[in-house]
Protein backbone atom coordinates (compact mmCIF):
# COMPACT_ATOMS: atom_id res chain seq x y z
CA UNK A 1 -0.96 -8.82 -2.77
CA UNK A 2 -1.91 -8.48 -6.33
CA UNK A 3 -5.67 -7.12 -5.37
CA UNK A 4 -7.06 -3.64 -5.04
CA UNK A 5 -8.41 -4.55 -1.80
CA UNK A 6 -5.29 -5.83 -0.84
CA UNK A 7 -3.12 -3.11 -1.22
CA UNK A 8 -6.07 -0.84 0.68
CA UNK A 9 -5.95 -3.34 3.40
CA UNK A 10 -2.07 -2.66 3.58
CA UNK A 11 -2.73 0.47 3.88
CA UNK A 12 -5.02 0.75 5.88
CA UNK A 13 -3.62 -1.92 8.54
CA UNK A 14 -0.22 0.40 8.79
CA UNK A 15 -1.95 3.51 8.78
CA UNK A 16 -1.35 6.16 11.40
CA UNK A 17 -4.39 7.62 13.58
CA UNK A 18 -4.76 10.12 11.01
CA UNK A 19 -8.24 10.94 9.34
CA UNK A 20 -9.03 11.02 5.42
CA UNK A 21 -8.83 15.04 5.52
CA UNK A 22 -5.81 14.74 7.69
CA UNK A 23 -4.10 12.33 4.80
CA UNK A 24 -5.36 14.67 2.16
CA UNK A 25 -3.42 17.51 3.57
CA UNK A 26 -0.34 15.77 4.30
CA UNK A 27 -0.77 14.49 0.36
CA UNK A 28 -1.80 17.20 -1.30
CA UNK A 29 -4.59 14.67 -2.14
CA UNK A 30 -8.26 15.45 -2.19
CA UNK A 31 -9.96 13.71 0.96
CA UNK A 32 -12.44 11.75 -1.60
CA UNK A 33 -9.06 10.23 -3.46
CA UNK A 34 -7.82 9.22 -0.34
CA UNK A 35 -11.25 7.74 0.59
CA UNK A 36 -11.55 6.25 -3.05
CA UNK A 37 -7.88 4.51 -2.60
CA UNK A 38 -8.51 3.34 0.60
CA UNK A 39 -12.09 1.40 -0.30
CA UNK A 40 -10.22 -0.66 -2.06
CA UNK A 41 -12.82 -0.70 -4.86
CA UNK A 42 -11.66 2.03 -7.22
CA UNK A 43 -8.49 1.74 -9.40
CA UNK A 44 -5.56 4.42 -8.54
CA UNK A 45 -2.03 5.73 -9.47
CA UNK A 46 0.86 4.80 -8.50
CA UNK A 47 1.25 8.27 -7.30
CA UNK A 48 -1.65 7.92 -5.13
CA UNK A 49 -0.05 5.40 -3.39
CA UNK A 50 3.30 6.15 -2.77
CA UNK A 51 1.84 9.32 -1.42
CA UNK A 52 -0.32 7.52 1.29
CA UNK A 53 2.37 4.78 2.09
CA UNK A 54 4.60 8.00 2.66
CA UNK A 55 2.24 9.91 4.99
CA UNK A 56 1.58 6.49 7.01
CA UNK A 57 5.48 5.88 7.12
CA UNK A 58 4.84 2.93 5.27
CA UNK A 59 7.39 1.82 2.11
CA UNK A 60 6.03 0.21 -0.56
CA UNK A 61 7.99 -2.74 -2.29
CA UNK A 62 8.36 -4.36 -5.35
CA UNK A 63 9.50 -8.66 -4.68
CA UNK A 64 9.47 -11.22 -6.85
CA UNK A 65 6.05 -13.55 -5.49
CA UNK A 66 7.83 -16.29 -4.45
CA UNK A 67 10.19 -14.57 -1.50
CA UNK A 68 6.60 -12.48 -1.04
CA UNK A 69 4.92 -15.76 -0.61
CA UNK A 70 8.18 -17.34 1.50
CA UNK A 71 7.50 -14.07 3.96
CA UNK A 72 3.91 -14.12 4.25
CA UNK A 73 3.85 -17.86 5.64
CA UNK A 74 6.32 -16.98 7.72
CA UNK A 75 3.84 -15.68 9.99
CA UNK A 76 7.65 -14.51 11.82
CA UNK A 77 7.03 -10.66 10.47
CA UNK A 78 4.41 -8.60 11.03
CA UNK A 79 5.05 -6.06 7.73
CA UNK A 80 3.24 -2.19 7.90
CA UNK A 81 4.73 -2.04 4.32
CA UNK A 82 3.02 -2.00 1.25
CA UNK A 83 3.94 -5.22 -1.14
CA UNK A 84 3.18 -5.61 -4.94
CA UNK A 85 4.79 -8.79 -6.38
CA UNK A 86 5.76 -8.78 -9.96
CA UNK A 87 7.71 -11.65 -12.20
CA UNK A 88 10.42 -10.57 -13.76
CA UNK A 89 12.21 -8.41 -11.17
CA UNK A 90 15.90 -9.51 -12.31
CA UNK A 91 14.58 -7.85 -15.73
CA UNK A 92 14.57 -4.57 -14.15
């Protein structure tokens, strides 16, 4: 998940029944950040996104791509977390 749209679609596909004004006050967000994040077509913080993950009671992680790309073809787990895959993880 290394796409914009991708990590909206993560989002999005865990998120609770809540609307964008809902999310905004449970973020301390403004409702057009939330809707901005969630389009998948404008670039946001890392902020941003941990704050959404935490109002959907999603986590987000950080794996190294090829035990991301061992779980996605799986198809064993169905995930409502957030992934971003980085190199270099052991680094850290």
């Amino acid at each position: 998940m290394n796409t914009l749209k991708a990590v909206a679609k993560g989002l999005i596909s865990g998120r609770k029944p809540l609307t964008d004004i809902d999310l905004a006050r449970q973020t301390g967000l403004t409702r057009q950040s939330i809707s901005r994040a969630l389009s998948g077509e404008h670039n946001f913080g890392v902020t941003t996104l941990l704050a959404i993950a935490e109002a959907n009671g999603q986590e987000v992680l950080i794996v190294p791509r090829d035990v991301a790309r061992a779980f996605e073809s799986s198809g064993q787990v169905n995930v409502q977390h957030v992934a971003t895959m980085t190199e270099g993880l052991q680094d850290i």
